[in-house]
C-alpha atoms as a PDB file:
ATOM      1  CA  UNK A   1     -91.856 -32.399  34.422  1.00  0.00           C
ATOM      2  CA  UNK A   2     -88.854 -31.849  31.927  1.00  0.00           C
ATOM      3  CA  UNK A   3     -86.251 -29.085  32.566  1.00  0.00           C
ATOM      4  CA  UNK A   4     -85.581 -27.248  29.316  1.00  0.00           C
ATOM      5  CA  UNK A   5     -82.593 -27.673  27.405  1.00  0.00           C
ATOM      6  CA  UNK A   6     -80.176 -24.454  29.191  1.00  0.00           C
ATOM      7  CA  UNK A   7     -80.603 -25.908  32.693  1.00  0.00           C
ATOM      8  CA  UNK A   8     -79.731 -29.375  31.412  1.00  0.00           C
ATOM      9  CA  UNK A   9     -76.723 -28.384  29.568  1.00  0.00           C
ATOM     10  CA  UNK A  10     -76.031 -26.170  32.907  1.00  0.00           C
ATOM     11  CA  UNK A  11     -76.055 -28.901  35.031  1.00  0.00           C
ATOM     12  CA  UNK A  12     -73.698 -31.051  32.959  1.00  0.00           C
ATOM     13  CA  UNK A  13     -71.452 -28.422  32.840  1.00  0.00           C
ATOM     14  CA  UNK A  14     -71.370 -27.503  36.516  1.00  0.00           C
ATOM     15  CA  UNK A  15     -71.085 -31.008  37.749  1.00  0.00           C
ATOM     16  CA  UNK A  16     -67.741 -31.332  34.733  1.00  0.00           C
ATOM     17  CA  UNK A  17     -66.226 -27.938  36.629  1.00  0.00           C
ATOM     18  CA  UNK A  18     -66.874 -29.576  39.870  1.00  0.00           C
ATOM     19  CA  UNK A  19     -65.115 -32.548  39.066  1.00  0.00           C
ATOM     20  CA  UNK A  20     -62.666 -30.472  37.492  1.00  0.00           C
ATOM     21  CA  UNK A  21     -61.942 -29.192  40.778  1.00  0.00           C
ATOM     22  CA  UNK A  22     -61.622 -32.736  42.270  1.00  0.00           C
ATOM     23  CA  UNK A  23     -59.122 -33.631  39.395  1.00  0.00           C
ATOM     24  CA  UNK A  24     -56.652 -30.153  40.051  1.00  0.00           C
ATOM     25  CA  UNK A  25     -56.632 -30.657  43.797  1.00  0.00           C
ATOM     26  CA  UNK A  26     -53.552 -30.986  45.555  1.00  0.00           C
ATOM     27  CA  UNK A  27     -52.572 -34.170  46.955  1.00  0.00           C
ATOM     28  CA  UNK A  28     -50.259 -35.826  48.823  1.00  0.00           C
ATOM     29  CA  UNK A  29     -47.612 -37.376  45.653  1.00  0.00           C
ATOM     30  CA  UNK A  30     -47.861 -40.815  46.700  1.00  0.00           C
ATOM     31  CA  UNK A  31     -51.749 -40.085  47.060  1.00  0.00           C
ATOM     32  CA  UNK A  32     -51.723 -38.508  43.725  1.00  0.00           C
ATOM     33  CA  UNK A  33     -49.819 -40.829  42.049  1.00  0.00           C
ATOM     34  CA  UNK A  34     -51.461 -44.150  42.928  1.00  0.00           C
ATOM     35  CA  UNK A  35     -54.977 -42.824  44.342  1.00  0.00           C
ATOM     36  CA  UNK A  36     -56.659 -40.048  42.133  1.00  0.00           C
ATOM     37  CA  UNK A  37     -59.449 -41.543  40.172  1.00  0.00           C
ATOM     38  CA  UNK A  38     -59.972 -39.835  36.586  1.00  0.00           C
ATOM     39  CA  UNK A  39     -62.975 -37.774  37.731  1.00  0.00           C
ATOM     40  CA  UNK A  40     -63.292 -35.364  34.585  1.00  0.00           C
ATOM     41  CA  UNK A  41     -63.322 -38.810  32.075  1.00  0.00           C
ATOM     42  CA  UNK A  42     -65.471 -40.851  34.738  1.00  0.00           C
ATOM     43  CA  UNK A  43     -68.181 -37.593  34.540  1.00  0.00           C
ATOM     44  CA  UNK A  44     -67.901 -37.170  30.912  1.00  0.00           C
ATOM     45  CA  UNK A  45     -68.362 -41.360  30.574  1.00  0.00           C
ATOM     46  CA  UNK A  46     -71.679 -40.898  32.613  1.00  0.00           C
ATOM     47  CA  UNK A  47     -72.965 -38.034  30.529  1.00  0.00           C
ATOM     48  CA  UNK A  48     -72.148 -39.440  27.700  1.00  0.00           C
ATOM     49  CA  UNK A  49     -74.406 -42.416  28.427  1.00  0.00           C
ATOM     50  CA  UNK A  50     -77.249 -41.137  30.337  1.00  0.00           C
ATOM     51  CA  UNK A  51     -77.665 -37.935  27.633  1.00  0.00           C
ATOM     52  CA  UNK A  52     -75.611 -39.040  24.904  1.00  0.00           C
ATOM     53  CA  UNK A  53     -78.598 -36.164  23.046  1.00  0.00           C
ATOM     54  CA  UNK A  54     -77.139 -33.843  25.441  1.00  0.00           C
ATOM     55  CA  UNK A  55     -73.436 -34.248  25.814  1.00  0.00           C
ATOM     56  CA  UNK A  56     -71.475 -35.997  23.115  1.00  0.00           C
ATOM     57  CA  UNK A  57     -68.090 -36.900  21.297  1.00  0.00           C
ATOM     58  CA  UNK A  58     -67.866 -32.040  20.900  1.00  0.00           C
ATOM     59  CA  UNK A  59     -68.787 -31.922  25.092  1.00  0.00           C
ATOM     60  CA  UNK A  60     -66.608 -34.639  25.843  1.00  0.00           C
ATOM     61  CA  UNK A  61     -63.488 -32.839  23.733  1.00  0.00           C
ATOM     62  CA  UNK A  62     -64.487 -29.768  25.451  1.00  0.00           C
ATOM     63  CA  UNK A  63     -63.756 -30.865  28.617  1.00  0.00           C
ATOM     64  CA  UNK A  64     -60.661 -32.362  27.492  1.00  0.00           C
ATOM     65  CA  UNK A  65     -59.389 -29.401  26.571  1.00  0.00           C
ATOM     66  CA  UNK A  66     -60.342 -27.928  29.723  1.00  0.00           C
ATOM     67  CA  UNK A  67     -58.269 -30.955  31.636  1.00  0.00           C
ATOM     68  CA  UNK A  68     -55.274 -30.060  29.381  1.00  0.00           C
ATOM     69  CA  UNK A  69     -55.314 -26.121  29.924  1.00  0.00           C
ATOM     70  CA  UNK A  70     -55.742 -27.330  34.143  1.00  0.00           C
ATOM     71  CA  UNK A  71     -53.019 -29.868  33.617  1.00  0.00           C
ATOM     72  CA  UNK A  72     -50.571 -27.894  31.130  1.00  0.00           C
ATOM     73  CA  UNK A  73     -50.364 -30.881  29.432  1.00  0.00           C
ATOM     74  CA  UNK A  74     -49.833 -30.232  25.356  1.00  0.00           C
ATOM     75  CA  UNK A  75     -52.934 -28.514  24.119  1.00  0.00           C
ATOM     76  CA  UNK A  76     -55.337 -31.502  22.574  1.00  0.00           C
ATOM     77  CA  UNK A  77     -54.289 -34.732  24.786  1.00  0.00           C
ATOM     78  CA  UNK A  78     -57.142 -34.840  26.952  1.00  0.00           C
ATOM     79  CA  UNK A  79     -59.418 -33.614  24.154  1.00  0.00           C
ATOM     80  CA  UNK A  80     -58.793 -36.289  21.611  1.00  0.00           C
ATOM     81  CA  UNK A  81     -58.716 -39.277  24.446  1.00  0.00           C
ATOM     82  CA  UNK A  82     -62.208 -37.812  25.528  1.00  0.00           C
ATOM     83  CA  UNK A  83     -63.432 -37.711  22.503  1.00  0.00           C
ATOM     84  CA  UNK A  84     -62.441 -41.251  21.594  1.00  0.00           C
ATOM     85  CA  UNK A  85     -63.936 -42.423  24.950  1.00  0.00           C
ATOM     86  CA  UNK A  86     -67.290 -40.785  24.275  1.00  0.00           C
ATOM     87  CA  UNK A  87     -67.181 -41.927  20.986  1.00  0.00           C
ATOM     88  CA  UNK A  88     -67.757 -45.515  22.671  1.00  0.00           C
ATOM     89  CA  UNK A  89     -69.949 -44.593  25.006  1.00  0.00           C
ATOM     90  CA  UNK A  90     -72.390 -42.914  22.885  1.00  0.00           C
ATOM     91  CA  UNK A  91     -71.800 -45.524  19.839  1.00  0.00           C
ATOM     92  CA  UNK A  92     -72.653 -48.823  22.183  1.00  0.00           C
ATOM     93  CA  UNK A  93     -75.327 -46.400  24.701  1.00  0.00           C
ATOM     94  CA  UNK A  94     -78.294 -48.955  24.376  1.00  0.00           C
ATOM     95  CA  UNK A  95     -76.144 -51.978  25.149  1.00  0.00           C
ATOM     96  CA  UNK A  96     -73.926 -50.447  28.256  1.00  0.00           C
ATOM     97  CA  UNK A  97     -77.058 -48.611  29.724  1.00  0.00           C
ATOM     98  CA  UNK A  98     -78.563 -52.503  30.265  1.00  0.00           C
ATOM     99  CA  UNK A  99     -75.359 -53.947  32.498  1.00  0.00           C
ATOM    100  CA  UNK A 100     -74.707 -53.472  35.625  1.00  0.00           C
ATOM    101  CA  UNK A 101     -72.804 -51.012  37.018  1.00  0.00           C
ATOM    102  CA  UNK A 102     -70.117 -53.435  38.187  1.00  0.00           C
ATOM    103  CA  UNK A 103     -69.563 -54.518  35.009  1.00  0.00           C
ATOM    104  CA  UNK A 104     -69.821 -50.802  33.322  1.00  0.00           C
ATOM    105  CA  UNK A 105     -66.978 -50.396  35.622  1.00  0.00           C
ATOM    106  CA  UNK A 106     -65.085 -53.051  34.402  1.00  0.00           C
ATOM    107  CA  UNK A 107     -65.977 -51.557  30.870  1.00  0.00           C
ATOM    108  CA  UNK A 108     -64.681 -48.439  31.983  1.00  0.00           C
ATOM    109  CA  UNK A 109     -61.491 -50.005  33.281  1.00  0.00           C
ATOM    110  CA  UNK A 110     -60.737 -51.601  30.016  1.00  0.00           C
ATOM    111  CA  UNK A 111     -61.152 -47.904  28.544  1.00  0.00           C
ATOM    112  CA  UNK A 112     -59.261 -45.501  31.559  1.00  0.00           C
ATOM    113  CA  UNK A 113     -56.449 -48.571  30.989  1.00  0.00           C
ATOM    114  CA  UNK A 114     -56.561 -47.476  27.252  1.00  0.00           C
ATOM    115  CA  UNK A 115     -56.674 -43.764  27.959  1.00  0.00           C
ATOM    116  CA  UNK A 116     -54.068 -43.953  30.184  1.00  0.00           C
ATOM    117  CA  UNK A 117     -51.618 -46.163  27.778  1.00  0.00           C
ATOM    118  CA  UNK A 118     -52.246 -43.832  24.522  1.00  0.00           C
ATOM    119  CA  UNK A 119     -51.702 -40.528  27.157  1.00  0.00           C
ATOM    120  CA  UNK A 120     -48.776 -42.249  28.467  1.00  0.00           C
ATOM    121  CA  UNK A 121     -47.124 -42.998  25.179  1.00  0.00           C
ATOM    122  CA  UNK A 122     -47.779 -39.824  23.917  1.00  0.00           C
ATOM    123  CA  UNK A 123     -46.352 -37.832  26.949  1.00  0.00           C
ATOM    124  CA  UNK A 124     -43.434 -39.578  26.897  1.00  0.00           C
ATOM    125  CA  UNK A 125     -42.533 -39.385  23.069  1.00  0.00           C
ATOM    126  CA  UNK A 126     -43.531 -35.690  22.339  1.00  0.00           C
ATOM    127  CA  UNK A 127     -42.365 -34.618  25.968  1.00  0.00           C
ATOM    128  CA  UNK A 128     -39.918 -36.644  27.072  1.00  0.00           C
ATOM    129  CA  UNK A 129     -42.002 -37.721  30.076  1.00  0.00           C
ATOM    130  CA  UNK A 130     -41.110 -41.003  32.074  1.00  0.00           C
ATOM    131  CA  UNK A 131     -44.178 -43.184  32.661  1.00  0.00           C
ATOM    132  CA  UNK A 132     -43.810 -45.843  35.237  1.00  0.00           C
ATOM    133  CA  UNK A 133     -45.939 -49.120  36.189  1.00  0.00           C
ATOM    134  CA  UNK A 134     -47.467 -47.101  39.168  1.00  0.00           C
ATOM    135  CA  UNK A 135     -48.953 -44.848  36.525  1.00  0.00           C
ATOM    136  CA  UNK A 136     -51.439 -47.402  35.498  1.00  0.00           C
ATOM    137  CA  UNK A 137     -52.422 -47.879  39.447  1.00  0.00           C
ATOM    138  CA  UNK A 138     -55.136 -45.177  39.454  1.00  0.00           C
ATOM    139  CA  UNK A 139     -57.136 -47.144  36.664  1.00  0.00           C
ATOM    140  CA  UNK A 140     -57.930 -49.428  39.300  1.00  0.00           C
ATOM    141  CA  UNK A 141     -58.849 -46.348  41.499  1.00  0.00           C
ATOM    142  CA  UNK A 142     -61.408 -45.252  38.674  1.00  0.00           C
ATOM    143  CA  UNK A 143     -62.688 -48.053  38.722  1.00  0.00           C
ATOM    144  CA  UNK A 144     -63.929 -48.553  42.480  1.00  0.00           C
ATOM    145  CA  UNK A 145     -64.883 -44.798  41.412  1.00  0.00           C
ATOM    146  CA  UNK A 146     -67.198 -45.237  38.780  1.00  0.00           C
ATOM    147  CA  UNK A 147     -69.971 -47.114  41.001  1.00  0.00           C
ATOM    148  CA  UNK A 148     -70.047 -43.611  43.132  1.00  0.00           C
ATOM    149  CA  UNK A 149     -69.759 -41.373  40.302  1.00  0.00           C
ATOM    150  CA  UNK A 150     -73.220 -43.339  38.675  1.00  0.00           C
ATOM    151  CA  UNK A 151     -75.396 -43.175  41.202  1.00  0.00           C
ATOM    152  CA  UNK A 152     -74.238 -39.566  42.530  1.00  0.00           C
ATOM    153  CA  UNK A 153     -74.688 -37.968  38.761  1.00  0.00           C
ATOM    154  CA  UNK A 154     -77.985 -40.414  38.278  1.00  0.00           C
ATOM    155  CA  UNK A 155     -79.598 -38.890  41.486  1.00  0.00           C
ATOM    156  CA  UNK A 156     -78.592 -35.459  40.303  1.00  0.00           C
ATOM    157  CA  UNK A 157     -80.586 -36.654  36.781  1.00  0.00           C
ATOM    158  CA  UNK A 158     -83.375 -37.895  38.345  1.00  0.00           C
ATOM    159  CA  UNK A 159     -84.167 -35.136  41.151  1.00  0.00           C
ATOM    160  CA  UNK A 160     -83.913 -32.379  38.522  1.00  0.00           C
ATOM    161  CA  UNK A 161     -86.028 -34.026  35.841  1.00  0.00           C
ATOM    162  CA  UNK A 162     -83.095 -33.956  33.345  1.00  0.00           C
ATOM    163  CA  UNK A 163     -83.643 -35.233  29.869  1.00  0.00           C
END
């Protein structure tokens, strides 16, 4: 049985809010610093390639936007990097879907990495921001992430009939 459309796009949504939540919450610095995975990008990656139909390169700049109004970064940051990202995942869906997810992690690494540098850069020419090697340590974080993320978000798929 297939859900319609609404609940699909519902569920998407809730599960971006919920890892919305996980993204905003308060950490130790040290934690926060070398330990928070990207979970906003990591749930947009996964929509983006199970229902690319469903949530594209627009839903994936949506919730970047969200991530920079949460973060207070400069309005457009997140959205654009999303966007980009989602491009990737949506343009190379048939190939990505048939890996692995070990190596769709690794995939995602090479793109968080990339994410990260262009954020990075960006932060610290328009805002005078000072990015540091540890930065970069929570790509590695992501990806131990993305194996849970998968699995999680494809049993949420799965158990609600969403197509």
């Amino acid at each position: 049985m297939r859900r319609g459309s609404f609940f699909t796009i519902l569920i998407i949504w809730l599960s971006i809010i919920c890892a919305a939540f996980l993204q905003i919450l308060p950490l130790q610095p040290t934690v926060d610093e070398y330990f928070r995975p990207q979970w906003m990008l990591l749930t947009a990656m996964y929509w983006a390639l199970a229902l690319p139909n469903r949530f594209g390169i627009g839903s994936a700049w949506i919730a970047g936007l969200i991530l920079d109004v949460l973060w207070g970064t400069t309005l457009g940051f997140n959205g654009v990097m999303f966007g980009l990202c989602a491009a990737f995942m949506v343009e190379n869906n048939h190939k990505l879907r048939t890996y692995s997810v070990w190596h769709q992690s690794l995939i995602l690494l090479g793109l968080v990495l990339v994410y990260q540098m262009l954020f990075g850069t960006l932060s610290s020419w328009l805002n005078d921001a000072l990015v540091t090697n540890s930065y970069y340590a929570s790509s590695f974080i992501t990806l131990l992430a993305w194996p849970w993320i998968f699995f999680t978000l494809r049993k949420v798929r799965r158990r609600l009939f969403l197509s």
